[in-house]
PDB file of N, CA and C in Angstrom:
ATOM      1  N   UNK A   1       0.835  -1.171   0.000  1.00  0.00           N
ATOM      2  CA  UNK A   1       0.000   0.000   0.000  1.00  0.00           C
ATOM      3  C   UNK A   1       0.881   1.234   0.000  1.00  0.00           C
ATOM      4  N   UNK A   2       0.401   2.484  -0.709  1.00  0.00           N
ATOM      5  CA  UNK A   2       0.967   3.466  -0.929  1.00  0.00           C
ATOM      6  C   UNK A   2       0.449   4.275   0.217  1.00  0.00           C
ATOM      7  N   UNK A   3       0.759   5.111   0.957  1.00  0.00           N
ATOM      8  CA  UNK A   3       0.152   6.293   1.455  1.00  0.00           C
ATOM      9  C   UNK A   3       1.125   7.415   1.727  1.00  0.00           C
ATOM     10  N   UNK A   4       0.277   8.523   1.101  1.00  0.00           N
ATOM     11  CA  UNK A   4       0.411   9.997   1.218  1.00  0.00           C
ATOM     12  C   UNK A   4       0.051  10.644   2.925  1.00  0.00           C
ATOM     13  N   UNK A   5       0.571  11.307   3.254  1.00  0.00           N
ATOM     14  CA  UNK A   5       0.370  11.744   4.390  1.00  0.00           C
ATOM     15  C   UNK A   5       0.280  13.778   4.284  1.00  0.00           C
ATOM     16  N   UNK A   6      -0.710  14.299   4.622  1.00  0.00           N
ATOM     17  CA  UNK A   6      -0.554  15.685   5.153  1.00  0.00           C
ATOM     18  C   UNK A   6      -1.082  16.247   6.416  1.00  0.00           C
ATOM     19  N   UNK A   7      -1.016  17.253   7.214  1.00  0.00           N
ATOM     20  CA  UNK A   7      -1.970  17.721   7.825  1.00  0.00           C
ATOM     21  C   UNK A   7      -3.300  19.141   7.205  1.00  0.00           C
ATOM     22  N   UNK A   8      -4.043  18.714   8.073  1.00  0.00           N
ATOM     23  CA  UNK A   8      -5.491  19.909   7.560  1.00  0.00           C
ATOM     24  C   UNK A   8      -5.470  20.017   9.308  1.00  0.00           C
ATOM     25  N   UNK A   9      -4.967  21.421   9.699  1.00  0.00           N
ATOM     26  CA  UNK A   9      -5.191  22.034  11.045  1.00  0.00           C
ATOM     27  C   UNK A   9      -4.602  20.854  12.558  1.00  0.00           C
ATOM     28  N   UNK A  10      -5.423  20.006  12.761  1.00  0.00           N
ATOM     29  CA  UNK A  10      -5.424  18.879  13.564  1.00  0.00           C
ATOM     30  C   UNK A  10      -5.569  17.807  13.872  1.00  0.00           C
ATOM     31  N   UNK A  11      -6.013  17.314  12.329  1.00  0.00           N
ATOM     32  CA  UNK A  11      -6.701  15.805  11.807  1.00  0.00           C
ATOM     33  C   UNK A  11      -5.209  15.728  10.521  1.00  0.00           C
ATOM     34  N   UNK A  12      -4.922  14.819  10.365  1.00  0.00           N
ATOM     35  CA  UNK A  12      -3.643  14.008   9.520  1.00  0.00           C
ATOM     36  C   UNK A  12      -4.534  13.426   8.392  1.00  0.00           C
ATOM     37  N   UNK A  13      -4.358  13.888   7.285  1.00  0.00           N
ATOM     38  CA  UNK A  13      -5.151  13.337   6.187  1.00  0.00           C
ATOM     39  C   UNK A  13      -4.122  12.126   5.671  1.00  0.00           C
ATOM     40  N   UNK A  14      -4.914  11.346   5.042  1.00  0.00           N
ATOM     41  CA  UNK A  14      -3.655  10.299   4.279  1.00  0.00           C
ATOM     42  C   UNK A  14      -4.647   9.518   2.997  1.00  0.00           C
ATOM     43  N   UNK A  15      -3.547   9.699   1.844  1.00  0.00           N
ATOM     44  CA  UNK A  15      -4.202   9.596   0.941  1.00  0.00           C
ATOM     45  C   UNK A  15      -3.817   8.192   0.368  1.00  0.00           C
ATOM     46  N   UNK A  16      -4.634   6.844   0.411  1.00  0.00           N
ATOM     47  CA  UNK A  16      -4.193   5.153   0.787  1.00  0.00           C
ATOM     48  C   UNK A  16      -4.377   4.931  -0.799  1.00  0.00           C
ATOM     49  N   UNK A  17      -3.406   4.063  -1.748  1.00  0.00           N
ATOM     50  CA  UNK A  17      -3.719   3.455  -2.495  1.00  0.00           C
ATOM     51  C   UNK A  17      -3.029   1.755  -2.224  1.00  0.00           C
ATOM     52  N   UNK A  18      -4.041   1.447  -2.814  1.00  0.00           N
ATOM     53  CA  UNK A  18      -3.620  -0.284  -2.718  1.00  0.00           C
ATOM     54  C   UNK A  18      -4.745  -1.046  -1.526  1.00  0.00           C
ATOM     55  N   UNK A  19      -4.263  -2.162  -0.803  1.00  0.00           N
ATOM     56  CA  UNK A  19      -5.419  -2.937  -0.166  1.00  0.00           C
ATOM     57  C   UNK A  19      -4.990  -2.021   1.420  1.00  0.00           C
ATOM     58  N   UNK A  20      -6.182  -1.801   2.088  1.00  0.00           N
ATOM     59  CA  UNK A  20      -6.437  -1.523   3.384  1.00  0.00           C
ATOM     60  C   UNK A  20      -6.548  -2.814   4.631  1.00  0.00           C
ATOM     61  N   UNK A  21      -6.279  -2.427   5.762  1.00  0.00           N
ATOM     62  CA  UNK A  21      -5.985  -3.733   6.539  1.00  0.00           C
ATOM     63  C   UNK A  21      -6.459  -2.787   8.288  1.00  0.00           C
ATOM     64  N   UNK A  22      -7.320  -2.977   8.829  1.00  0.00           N
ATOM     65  CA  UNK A  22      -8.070  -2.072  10.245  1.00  0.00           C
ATOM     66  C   UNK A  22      -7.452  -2.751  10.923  1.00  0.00           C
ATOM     67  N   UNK A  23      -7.148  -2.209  11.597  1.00  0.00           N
ATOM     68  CA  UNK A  23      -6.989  -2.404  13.391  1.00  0.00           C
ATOM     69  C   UNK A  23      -6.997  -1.427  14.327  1.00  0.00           C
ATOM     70  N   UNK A  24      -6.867  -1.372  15.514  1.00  0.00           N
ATOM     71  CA  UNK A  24      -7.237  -0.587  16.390  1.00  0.00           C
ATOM     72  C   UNK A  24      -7.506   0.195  16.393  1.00  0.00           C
ATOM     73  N   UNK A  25      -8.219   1.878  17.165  1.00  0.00           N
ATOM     74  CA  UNK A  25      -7.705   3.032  17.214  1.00  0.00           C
ATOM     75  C   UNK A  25      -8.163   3.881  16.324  1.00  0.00           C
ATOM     76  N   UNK A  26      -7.904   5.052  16.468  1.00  0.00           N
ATOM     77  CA  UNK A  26      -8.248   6.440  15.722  1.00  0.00           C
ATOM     78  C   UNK A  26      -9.774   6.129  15.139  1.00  0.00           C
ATOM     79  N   UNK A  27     -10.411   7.015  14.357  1.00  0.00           N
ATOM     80  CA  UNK A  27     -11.317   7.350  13.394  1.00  0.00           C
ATOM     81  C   UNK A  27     -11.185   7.129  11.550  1.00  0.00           C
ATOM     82  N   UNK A  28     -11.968   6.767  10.966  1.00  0.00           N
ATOM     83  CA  UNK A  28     -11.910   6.775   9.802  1.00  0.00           C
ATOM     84  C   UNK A  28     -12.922   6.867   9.289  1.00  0.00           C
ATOM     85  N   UNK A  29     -12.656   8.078   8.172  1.00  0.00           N
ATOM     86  CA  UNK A  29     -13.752   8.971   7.485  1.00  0.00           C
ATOM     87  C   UNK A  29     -13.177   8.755   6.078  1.00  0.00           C
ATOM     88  N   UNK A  30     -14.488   8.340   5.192  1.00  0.00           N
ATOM     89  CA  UNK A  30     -13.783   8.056   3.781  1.00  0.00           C
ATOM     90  C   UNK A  30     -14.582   9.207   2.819  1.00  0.00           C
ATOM     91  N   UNK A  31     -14.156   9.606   1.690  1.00  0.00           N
ATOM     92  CA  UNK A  31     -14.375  10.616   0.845  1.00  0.00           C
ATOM     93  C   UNK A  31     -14.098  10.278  -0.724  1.00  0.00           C
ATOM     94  N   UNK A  32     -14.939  10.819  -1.057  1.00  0.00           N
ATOM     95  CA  UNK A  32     -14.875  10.706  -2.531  1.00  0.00           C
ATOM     96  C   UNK A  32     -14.502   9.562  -3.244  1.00  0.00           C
ATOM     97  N   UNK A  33     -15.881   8.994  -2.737  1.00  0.00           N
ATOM     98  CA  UNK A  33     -16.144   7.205  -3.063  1.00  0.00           C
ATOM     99  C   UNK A  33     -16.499   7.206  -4.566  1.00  0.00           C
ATOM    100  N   UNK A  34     -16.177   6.242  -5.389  1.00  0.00           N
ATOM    101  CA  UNK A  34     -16.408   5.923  -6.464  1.00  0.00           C
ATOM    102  C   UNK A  34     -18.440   5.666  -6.339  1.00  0.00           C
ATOM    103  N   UNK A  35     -19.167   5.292  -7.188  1.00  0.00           N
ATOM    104  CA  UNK A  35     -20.081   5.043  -7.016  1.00  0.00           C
ATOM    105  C   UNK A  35     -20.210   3.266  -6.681  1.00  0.00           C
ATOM    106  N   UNK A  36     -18.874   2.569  -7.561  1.00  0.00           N
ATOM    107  CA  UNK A  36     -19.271   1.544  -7.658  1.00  0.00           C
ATOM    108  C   UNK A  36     -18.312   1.120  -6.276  1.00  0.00           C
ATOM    109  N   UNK A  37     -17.999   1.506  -5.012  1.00  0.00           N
ATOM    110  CA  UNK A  37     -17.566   1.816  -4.040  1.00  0.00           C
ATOM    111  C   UNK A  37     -18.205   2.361  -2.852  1.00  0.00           C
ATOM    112  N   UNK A  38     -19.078   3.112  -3.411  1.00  0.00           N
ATOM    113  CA  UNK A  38     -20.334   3.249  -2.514  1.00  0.00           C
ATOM    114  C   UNK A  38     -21.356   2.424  -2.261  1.00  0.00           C
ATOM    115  N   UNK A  39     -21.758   1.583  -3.927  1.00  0.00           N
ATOM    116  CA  UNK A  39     -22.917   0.841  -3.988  1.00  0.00           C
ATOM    117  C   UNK A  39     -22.410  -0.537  -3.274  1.00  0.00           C
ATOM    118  N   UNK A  40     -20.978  -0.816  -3.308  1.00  0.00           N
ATOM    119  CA  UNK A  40     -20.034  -2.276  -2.470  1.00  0.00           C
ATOM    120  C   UNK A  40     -20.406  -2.012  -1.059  1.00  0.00           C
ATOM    121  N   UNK A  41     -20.192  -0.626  -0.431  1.00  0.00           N
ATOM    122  CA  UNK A  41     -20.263  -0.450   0.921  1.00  0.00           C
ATOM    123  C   UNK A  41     -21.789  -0.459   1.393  1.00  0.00           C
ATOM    124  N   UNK A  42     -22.536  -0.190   0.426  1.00  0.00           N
ATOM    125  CA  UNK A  42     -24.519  -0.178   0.708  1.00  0.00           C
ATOM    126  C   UNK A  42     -24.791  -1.852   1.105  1.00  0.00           C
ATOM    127  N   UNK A  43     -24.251  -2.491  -0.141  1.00  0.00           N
ATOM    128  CA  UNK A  43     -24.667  -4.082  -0.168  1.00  0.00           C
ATOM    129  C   UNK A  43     -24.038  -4.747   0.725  1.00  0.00           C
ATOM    130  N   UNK A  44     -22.605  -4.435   1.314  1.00  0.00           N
ATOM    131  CA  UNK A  44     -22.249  -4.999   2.779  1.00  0.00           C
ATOM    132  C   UNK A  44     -22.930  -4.153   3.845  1.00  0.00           C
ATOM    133  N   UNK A  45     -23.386  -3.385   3.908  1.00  0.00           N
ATOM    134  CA  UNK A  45     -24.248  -2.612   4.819  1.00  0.00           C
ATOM    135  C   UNK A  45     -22.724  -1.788   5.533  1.00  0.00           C
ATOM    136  N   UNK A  46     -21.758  -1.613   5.341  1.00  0.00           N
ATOM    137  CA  UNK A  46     -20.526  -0.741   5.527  1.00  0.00           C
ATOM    138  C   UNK A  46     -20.887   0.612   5.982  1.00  0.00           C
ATOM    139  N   UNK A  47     -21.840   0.750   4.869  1.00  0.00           N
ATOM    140  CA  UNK A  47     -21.974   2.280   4.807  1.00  0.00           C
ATOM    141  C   UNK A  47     -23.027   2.903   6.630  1.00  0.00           C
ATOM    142  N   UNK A  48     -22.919   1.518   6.981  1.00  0.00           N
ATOM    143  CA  UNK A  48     -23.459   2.110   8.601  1.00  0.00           C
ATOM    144  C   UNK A  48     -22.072   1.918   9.267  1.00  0.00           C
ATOM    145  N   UNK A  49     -20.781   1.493   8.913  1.00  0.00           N
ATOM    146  CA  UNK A  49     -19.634   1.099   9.686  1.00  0.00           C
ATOM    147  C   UNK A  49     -18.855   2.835   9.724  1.00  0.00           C
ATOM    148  N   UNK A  50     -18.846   3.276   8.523  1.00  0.00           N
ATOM    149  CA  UNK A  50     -17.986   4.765   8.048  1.00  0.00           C
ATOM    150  C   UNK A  50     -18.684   5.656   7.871  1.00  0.00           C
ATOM    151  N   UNK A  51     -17.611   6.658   8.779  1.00  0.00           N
ATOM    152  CA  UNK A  51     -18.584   8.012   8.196  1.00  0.00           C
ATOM    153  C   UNK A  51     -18.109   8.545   6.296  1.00  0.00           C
ATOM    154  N   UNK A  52     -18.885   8.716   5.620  1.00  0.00           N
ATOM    155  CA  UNK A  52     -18.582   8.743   4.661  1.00  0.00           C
ATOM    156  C   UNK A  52     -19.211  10.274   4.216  1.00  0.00           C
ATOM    157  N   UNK A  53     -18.152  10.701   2.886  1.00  0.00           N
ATOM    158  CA  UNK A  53     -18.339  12.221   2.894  1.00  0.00           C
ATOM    159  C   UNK A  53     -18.036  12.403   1.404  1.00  0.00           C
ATOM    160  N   UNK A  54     -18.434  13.555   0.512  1.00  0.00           N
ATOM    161  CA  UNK A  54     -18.223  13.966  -0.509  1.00  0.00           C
ATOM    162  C   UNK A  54     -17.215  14.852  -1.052  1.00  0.00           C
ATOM    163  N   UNK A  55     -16.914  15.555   0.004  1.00  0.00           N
ATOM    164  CA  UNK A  55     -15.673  16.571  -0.240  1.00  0.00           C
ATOM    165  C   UNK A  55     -15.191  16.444   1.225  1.00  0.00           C
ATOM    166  N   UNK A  56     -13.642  16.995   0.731  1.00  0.00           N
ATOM    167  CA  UNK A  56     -12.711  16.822   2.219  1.00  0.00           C
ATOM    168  C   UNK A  56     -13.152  17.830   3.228  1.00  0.00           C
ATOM    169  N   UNK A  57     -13.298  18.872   2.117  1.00  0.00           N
ATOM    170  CA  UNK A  57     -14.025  19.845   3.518  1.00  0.00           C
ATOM    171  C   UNK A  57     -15.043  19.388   4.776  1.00  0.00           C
ATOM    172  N   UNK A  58     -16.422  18.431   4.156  1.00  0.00           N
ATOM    173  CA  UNK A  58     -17.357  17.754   4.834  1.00  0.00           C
ATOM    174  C   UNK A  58     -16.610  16.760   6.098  1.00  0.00           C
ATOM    175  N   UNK A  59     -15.198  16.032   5.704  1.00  0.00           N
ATOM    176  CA  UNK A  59     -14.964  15.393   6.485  1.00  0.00           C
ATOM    177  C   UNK A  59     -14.187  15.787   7.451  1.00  0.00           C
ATOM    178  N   UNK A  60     -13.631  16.877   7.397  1.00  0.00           N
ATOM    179  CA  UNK A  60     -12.599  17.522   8.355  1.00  0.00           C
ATOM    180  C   UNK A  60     -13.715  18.192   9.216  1.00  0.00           C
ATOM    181  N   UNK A  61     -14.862  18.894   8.896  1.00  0.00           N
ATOM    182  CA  UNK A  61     -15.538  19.326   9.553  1.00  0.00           C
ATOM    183  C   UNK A  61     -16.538  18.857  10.431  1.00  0.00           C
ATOM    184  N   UNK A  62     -16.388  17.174  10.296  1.00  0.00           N
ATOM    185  CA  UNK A  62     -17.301  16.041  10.796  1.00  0.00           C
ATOM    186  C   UNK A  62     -16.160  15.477  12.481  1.00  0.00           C
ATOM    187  N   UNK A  63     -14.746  16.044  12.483  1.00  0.00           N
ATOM    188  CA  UNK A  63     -14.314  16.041  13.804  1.00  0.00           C
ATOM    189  C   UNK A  63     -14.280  16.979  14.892  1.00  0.00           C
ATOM    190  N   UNK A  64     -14.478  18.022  14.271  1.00  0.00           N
ATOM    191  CA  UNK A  64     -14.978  19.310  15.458  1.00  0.00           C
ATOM    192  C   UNK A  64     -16.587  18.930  16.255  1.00  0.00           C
ATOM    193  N   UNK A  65     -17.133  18.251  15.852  1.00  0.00           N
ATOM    194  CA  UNK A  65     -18.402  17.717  16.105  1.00  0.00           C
ATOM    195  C   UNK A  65     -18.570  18.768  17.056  1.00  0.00           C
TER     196      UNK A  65
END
């Protein structure tokens, strides 16, 4: 897996290509899902697991809660 790393204020963005692998810890907010990526995460019912968002702005602004 590839990942890009920056910061936005106080949240660490990272930009993942290749296969993903969870474990412990932190938050994860996904953005700018393909459709056929969205419709994968509907049919595993996922899309109740992630907060999921359309633009980065939406998701950076989803940790100040």
């Amino acid at each position: 897996m590839e990942i890009a790393e920056r910061a936005a204020g106080k949240v660490t963005v990272l930009i993942l290509k290749g296969d993903l692998k969870l474990g412990d810890g932190g938050s994860i907010k996904l953005l700018n899902l393909t459709k056929r990526v969205r419709d994968l995460l509907a049919i595993t019912k996922l899309l109740t697991v992630f907060d999921t968002f359309d633009t980065e702005k939406e998701a950076l602004g989803s940790f100040s809660g």
